[in-house]
C-alpha atoms as a PDB file:
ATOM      1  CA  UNK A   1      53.953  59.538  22.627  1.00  0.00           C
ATOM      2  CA  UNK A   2      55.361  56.040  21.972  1.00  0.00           C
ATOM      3  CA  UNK A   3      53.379  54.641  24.313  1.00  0.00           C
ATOM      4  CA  UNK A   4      50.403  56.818  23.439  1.00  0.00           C
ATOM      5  CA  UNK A   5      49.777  55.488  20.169  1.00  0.00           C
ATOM      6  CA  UNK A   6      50.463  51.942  21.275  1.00  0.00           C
ATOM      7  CA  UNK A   7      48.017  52.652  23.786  1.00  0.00           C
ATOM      8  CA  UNK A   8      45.397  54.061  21.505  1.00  0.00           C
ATOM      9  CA  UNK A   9      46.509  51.004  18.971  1.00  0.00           C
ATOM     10  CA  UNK A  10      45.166  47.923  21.741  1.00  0.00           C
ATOM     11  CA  UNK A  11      42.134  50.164  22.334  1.00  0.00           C
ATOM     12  CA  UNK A  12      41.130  50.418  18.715  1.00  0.00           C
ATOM     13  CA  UNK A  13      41.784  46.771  18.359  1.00  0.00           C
ATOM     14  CA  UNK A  14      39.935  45.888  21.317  1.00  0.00           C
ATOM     15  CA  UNK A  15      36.459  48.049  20.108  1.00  0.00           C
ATOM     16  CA  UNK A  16      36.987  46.378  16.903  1.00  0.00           C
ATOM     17  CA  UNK A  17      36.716  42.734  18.454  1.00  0.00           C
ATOM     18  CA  UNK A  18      33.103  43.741  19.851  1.00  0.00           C
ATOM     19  CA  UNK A  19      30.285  41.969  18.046  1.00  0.00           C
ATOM     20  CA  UNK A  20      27.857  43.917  15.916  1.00  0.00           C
ATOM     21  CA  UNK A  21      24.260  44.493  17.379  1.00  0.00           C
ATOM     22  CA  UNK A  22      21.707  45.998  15.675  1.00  0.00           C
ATOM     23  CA  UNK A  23      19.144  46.487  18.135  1.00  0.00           C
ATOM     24  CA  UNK A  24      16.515  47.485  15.456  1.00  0.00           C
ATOM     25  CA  UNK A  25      16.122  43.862  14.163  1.00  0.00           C
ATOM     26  CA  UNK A  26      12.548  43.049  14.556  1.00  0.00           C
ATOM     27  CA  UNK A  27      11.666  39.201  13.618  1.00  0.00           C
ATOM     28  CA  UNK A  28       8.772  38.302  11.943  1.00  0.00           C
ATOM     29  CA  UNK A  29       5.772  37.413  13.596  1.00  0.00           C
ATOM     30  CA  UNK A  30       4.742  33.329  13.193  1.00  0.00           C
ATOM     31  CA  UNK A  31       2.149  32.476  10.778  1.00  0.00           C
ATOM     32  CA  UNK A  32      -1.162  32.706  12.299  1.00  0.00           C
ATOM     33  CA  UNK A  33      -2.805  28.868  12.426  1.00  0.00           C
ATOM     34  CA  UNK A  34      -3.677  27.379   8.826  1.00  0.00           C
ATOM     35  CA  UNK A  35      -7.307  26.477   8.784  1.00  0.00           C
ATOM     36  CA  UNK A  36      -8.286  23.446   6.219  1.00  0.00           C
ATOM     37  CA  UNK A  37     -11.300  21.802   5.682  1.00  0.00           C
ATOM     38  CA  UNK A  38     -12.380  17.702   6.215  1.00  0.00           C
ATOM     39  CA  UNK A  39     -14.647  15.996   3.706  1.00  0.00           C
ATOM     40  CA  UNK A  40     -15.754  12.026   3.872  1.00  0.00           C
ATOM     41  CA  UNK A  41     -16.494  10.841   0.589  1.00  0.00           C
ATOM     42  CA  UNK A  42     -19.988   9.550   0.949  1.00  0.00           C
ATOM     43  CA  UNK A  43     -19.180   7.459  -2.218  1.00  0.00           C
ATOM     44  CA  UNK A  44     -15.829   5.775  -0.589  1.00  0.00           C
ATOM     45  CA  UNK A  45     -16.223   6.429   3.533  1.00  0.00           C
ATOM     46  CA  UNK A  46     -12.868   5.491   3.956  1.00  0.00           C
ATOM     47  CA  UNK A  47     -10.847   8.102   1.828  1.00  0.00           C
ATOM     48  CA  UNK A  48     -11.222  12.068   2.806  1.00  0.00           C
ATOM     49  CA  UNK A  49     -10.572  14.746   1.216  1.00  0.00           C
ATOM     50  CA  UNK A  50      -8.345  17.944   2.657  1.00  0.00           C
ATOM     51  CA  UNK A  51      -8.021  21.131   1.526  1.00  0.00           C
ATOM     52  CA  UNK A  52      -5.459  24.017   2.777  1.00  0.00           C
ATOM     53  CA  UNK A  53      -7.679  27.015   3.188  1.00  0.00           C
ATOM     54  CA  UNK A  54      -4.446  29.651   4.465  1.00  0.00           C
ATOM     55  CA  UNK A  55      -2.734  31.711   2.244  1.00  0.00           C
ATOM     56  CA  UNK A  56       0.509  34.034   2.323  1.00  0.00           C
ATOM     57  CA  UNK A  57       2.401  30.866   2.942  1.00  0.00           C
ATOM     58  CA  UNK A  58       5.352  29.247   1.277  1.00  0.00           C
ATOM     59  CA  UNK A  59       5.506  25.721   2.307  1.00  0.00           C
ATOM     60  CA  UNK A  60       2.935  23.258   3.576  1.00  0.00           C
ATOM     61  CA  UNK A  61       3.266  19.652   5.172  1.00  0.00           C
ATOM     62  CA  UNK A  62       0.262  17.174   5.608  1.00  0.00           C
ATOM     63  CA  UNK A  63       0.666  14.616   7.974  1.00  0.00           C
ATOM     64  CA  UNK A  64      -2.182  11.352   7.912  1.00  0.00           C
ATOM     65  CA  UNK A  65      -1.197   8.771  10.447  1.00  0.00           C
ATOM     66  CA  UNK A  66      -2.466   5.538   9.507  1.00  0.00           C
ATOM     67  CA  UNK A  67      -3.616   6.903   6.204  1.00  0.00           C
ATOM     68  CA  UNK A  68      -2.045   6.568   2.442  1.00  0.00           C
ATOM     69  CA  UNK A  69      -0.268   8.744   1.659  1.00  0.00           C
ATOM     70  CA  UNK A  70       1.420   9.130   5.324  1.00  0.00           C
ATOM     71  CA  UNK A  71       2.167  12.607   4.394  1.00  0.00           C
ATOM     72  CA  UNK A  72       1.388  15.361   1.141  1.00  0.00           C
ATOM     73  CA  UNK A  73       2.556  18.893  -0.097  1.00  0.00           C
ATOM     74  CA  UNK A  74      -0.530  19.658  -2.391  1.00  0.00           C
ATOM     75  CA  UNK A  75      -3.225  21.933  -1.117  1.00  0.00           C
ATOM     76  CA  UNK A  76      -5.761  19.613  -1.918  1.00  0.00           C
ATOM     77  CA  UNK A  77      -5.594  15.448  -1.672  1.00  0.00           C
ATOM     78  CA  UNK A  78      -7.321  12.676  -0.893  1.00  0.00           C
ATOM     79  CA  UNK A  79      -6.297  10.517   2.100  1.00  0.00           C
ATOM     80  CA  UNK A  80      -7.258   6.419   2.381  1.00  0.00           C
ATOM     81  CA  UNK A  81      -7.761   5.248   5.836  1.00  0.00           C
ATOM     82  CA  UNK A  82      -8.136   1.210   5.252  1.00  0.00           C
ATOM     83  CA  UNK A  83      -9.391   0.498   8.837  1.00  0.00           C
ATOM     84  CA  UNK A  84     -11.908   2.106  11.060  1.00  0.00           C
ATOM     85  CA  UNK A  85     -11.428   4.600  14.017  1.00  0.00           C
ATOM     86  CA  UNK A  86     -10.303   7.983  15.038  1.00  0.00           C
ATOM     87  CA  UNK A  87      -7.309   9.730  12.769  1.00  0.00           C
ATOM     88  CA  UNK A  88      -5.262  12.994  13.564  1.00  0.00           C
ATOM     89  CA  UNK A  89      -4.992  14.976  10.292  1.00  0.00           C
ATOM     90  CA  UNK A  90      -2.036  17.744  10.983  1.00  0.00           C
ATOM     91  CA  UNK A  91      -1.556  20.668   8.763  1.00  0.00           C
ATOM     92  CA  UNK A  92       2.148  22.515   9.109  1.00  0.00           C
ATOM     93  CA  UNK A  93       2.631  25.589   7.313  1.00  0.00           C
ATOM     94  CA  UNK A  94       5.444  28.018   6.881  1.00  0.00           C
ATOM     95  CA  UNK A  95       5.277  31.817   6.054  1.00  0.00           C
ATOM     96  CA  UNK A  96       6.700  33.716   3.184  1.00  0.00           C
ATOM     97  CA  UNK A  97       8.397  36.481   5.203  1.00  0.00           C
ATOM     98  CA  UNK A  98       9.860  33.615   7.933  1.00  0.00           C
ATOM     99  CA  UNK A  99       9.114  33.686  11.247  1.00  0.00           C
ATOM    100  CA  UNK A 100       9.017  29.934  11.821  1.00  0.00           C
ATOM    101  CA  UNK A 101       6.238  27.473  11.714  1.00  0.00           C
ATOM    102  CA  UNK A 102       2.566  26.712  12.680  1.00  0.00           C
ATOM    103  CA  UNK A 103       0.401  23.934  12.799  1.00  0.00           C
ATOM    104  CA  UNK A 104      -3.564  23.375  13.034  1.00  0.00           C
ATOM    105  CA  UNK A 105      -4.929  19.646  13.836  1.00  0.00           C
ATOM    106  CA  UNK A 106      -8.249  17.904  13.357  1.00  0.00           C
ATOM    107  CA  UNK A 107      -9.483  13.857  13.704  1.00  0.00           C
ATOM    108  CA  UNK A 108     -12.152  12.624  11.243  1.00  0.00           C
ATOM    109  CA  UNK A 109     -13.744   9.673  12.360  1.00  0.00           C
ATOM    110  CA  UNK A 110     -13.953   6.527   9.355  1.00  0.00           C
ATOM    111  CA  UNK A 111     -17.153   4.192  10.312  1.00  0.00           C
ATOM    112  CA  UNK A 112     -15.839   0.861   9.410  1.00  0.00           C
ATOM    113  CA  UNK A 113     -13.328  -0.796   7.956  1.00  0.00           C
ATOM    114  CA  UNK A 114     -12.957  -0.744   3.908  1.00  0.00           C
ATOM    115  CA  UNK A 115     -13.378  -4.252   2.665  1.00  0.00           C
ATOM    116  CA  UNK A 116     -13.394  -5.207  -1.122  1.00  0.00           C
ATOM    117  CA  UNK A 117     -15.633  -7.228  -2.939  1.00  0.00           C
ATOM    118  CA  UNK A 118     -14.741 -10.049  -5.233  1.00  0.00           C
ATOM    119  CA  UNK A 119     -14.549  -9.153  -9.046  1.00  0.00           C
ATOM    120  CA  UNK A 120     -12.776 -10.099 -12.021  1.00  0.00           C
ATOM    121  CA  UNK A 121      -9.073  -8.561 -10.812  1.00  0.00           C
ATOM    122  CA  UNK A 122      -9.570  -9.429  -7.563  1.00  0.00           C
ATOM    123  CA  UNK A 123     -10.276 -13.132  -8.300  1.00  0.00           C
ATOM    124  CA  UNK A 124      -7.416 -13.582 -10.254  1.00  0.00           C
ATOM    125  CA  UNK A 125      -5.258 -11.754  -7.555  1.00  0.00           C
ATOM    126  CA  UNK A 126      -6.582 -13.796  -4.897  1.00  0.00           C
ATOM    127  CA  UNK A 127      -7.168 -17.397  -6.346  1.00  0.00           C
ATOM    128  CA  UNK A 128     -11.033 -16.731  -7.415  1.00  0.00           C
ATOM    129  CA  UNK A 129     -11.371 -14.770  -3.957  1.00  0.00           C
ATOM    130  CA  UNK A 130     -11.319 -18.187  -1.961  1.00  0.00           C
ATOM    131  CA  UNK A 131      -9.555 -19.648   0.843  1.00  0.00           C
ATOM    132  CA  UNK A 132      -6.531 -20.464   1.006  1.00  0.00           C
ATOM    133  CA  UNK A 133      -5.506 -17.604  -1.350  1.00  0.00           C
ATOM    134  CA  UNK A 134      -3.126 -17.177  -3.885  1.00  0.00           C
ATOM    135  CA  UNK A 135       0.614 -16.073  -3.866  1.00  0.00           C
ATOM    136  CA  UNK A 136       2.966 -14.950  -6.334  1.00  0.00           C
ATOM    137  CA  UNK A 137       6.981 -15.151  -6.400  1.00  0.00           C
ATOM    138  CA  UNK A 138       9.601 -13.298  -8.633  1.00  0.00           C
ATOM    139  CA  UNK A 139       9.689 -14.590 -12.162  1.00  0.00           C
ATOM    140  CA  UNK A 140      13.336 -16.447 -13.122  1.00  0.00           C
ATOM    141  CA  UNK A 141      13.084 -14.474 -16.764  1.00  0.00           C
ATOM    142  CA  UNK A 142      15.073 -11.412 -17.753  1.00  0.00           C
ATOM    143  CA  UNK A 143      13.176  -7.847 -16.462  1.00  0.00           C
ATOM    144  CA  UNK A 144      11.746  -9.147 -12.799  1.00  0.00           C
ATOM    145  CA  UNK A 145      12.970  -5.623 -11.730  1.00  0.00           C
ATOM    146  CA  UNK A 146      13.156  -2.971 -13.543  1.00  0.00           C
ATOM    147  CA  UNK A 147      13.955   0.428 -12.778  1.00  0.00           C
ATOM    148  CA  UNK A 148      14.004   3.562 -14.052  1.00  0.00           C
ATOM    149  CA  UNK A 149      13.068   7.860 -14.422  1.00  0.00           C
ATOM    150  CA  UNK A 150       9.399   7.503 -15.186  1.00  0.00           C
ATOM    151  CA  UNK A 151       6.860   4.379 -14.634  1.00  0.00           C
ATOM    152  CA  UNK A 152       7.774   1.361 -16.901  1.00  0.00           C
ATOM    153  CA  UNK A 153      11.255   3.064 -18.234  1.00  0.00           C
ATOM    154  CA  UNK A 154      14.214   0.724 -17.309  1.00  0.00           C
ATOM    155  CA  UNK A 155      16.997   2.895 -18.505  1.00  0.00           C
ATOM    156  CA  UNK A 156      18.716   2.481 -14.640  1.00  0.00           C
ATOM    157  CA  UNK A 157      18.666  -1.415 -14.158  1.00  0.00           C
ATOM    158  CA  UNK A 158      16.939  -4.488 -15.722  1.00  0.00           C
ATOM    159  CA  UNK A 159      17.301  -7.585 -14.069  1.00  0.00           C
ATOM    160  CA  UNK A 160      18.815 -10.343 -15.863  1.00  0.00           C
ATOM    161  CA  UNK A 161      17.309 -14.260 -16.169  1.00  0.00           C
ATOM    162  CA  UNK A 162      17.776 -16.073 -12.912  1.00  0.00           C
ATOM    163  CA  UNK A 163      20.065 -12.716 -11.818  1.00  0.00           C
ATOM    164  CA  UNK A 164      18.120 -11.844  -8.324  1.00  0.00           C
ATOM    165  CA  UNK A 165      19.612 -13.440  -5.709  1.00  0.00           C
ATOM    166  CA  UNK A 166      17.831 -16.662  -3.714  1.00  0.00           C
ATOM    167  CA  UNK A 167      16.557 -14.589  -1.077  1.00  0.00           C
ATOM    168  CA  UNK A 168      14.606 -12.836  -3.521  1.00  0.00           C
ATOM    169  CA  UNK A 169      12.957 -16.122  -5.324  1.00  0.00           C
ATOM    170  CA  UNK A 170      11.784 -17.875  -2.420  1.00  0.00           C
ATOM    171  CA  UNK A 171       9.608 -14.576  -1.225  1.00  0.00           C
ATOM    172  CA  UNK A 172       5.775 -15.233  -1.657  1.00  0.00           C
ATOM    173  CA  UNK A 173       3.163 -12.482  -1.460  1.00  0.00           C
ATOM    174  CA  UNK A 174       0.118 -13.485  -0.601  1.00  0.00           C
ATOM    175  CA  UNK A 175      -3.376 -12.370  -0.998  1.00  0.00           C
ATOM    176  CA  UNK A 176      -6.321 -13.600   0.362  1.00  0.00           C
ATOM    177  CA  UNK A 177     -10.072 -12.499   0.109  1.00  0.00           C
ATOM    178  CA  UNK A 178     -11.228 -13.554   3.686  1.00  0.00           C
ATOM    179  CA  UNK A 179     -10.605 -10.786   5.501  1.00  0.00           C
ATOM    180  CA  UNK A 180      -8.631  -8.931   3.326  1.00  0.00           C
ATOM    181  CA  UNK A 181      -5.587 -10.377   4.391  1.00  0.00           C
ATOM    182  CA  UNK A 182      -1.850  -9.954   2.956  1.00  0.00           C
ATOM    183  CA  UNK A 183       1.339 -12.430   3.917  1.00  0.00           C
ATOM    184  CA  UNK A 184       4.723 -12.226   3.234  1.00  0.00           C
ATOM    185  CA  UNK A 185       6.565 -15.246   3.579  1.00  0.00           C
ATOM    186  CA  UNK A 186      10.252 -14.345   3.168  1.00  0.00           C
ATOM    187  CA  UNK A 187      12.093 -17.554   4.868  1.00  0.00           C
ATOM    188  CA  UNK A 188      13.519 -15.709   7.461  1.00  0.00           C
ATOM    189  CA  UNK A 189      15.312 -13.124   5.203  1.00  0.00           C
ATOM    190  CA  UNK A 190      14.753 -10.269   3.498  1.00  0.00           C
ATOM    191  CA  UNK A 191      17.353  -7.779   1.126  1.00  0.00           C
ATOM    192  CA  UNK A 192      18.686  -4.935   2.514  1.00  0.00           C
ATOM    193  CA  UNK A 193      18.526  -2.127  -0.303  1.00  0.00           C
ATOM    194  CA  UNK A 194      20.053   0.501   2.395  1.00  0.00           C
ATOM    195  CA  UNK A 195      22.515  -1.620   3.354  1.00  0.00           C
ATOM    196  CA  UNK A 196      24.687  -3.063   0.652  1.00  0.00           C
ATOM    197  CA  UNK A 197      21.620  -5.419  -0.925  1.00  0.00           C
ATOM    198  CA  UNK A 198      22.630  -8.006   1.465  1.00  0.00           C
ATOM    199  CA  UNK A 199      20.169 -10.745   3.083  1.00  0.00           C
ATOM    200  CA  UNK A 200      19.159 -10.099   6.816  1.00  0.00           C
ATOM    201  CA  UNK A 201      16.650 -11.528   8.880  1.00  0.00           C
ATOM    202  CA  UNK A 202      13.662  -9.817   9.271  1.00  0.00           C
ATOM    203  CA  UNK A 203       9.964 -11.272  10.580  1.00  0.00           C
ATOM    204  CA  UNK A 204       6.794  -9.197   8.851  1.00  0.00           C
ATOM    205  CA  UNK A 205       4.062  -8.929  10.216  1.00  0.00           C
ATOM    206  CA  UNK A 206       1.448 -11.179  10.327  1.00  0.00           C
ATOM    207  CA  UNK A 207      -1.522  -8.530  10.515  1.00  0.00           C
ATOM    208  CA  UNK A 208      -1.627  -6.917   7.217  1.00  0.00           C
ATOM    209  CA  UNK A 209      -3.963  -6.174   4.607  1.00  0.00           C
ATOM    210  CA  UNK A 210      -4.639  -5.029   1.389  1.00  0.00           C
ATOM    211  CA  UNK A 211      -7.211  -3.298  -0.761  1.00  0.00           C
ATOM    212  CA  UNK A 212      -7.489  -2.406  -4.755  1.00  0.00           C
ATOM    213  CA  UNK A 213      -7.949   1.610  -5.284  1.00  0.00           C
ATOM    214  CA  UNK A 214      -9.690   1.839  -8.411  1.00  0.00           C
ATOM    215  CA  UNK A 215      -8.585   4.103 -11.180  1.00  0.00           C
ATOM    216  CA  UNK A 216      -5.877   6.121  -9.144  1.00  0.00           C
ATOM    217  CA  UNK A 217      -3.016   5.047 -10.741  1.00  0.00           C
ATOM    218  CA  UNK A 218      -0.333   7.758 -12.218  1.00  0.00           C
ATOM    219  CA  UNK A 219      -2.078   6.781 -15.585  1.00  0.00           C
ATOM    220  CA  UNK A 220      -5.378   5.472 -14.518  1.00  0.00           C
ATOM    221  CA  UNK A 221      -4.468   1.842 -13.632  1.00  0.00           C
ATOM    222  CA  UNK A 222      -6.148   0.639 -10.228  1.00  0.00           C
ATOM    223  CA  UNK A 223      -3.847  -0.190  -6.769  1.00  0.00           C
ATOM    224  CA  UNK A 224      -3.065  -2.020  -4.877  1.00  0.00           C
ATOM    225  CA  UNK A 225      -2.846  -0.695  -1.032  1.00  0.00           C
ATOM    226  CA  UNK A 226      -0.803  -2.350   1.266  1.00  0.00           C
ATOM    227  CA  UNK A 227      -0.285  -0.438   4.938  1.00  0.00           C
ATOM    228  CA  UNK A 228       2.532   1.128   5.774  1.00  0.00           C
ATOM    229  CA  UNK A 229       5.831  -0.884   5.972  1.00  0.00           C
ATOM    230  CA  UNK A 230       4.281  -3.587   3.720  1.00  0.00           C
ATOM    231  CA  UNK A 231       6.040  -4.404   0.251  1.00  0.00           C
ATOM    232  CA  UNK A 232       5.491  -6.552  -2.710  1.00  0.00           C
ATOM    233  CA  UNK A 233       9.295  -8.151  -4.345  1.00  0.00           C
ATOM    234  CA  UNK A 234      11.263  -5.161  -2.862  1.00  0.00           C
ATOM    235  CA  UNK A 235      11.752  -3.590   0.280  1.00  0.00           C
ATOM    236  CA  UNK A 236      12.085  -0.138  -1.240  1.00  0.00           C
ATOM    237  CA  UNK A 237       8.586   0.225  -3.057  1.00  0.00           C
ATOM    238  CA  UNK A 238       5.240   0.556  -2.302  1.00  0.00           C
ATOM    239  CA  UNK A 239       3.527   0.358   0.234  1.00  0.00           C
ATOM    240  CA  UNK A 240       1.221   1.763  -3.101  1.00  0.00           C
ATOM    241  CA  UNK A 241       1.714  -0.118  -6.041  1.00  0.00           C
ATOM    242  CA  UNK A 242      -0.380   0.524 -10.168  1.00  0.00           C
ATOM    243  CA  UNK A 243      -1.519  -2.834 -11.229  1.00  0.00           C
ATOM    244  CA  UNK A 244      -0.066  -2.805 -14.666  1.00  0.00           C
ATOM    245  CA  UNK A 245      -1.096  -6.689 -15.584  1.00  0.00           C
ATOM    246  CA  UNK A 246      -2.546  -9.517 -13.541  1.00  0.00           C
ATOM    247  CA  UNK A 247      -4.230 -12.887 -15.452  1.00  0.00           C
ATOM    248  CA  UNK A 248      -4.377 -16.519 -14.153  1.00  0.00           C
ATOM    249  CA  UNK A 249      -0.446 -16.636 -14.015  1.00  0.00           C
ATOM    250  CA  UNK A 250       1.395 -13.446 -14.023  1.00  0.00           C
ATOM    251  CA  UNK A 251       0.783  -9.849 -11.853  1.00  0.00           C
ATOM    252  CA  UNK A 252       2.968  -6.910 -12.856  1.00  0.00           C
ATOM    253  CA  UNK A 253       2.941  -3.591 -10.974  1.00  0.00           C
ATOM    254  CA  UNK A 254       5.060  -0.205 -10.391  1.00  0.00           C
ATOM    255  CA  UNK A 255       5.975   1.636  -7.704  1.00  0.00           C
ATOM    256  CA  UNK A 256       7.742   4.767  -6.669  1.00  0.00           C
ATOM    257  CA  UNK A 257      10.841   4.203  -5.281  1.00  0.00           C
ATOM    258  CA  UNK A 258      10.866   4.618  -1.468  1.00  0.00           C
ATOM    259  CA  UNK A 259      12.462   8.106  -0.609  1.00  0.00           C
ATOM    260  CA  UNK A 260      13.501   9.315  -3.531  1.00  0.00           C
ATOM    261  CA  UNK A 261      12.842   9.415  -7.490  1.00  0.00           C
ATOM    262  CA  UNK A 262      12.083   6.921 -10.131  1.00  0.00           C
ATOM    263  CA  UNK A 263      10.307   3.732 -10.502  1.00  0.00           C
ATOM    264  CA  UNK A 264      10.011   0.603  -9.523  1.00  0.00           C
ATOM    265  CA  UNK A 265       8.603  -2.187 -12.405  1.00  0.00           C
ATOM    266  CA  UNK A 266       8.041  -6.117 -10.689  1.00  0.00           C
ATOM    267  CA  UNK A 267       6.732  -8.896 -12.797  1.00  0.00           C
ATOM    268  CA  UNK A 268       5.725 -12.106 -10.857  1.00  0.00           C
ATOM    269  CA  UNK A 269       4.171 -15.530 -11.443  1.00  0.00           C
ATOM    270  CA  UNK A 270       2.075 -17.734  -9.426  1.00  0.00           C
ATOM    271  CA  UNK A 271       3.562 -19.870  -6.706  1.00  0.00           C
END
């Protein structure tokens, strides 16, 4: 009987071990394909307008590929493609009771590239929208950068006279009317905000642009549109940027902080 129960002990201990199935589990099935609709603005041919037309989902993703912004979560927005061509507009959806992901893609085609014409803020942005354009560089006085919560609050950081480093005053950002184009002349190096704020060398581009966006500012103020990648002062903001100020001498803007919350403020003069 002794060896019975240890017998009978092992086996208990050995059904225990045995994983769980329940083989009534059913998953759910996927979300059947979102369908969303495509409108060119015949005012603006270069921005469209999208609009999720699924429902019973809890979580959408909009993916533009050459377009600003490079992705949304509303279920209605307005894309800006600066250059002409073919562009893949991806909707991802998720639904509410699980059962993964699903995805519907379409291409709009924008007829020609979006070039501005010269006015008043464009003038003074450019150098009266003539060759060989105008660029601007940090200014030396207290509150070149500010940061903070909500655009033009500085409660996180407010950057004292002369207190960027030299890497940061010999930038130039340049605009020029002919052909839209945008430089930035960093002398080899740029600041590393992911990586300790240090200098390291980096070449930009040479092909950029730029355009003004009029009115779409969080509180009204027209854009500036740089392309992806591009930056004005630092390498965190933009590449979308509310013109809060620009005269003969001085151009101040905000921008949301790259990746995460809060806002940018930059204040620079002419070079």
């Amino acid at each position: 009987m002794k060896y019975l129960s240890i017998f009978s002990l092992l086996a208990v201990l050995l059904f225990s071990c045995n994983p769980y199935e329940d083989s009534d589990v059913i998953l759910p099935d996927p979300p059947a394909k979102p369908d969303f609709s495509v409108e060119v603005l015949q005012s603006d041919p270069n921005r469209v307008v999208v609009t999720d037309l699924s429902s019973g989902n809890f979580s959408r993703l909009w993916d533009f590929p050459g377009g600003v912004p490079a992705t949304s979560n509303k279920q209605t927005d307005t894309v800006f493609f600066q250059n002409m061509g073919d562009y893949a507009i991806t909707l991802h959806v998720s639904a509410e009771n699980g059962g993964g992901t699903a995805q519907n893609t379409k291409s709009v085609n924008i007829a020609a590239d979006a070039a501005p014409d010269c006015d008043p803020q464009i003038a003074l942005l450019t150098g009266d929208c003539e060759t060989p354009g105008k660029c601007w560089t940090f200014i030396h006085e207290a509150g070149a950068v500010k940061v903070g919560p909500t655009p033009g609050s500085s409660e996180w950081f407010t950057s004292q006279a002369n207190g960027l480093q030299a890497e940061q005053y010999d930038d130039s950002f340049c605009f020029y009317f002919d052909g839209a184009h945008f430089e930035y002349d960093n002398n080899g190096q740029t600041i590393d905000p992911w990586n300790g704020y240090v200098p390291v060398a980096y070449t930009p581009p040479s092909d950029y642009t730029w355009l003004i966006s009029e009115g779409t500012g969080a509180n009204g103020e027209d854009q500036i549109i740089l392309p992806t990648g591009a930056f004005l002062g630092v390498w965190d903001s933009g590449p979308v940027y509310d013109i809060v100020e620009v005269t003969e001498t001085t151009l101040i803007v905000r921008s949301i902080i790259s990746g995460g919350a809060g806002w940018f403020e930059l204040t620079f003069e002419k070079r």
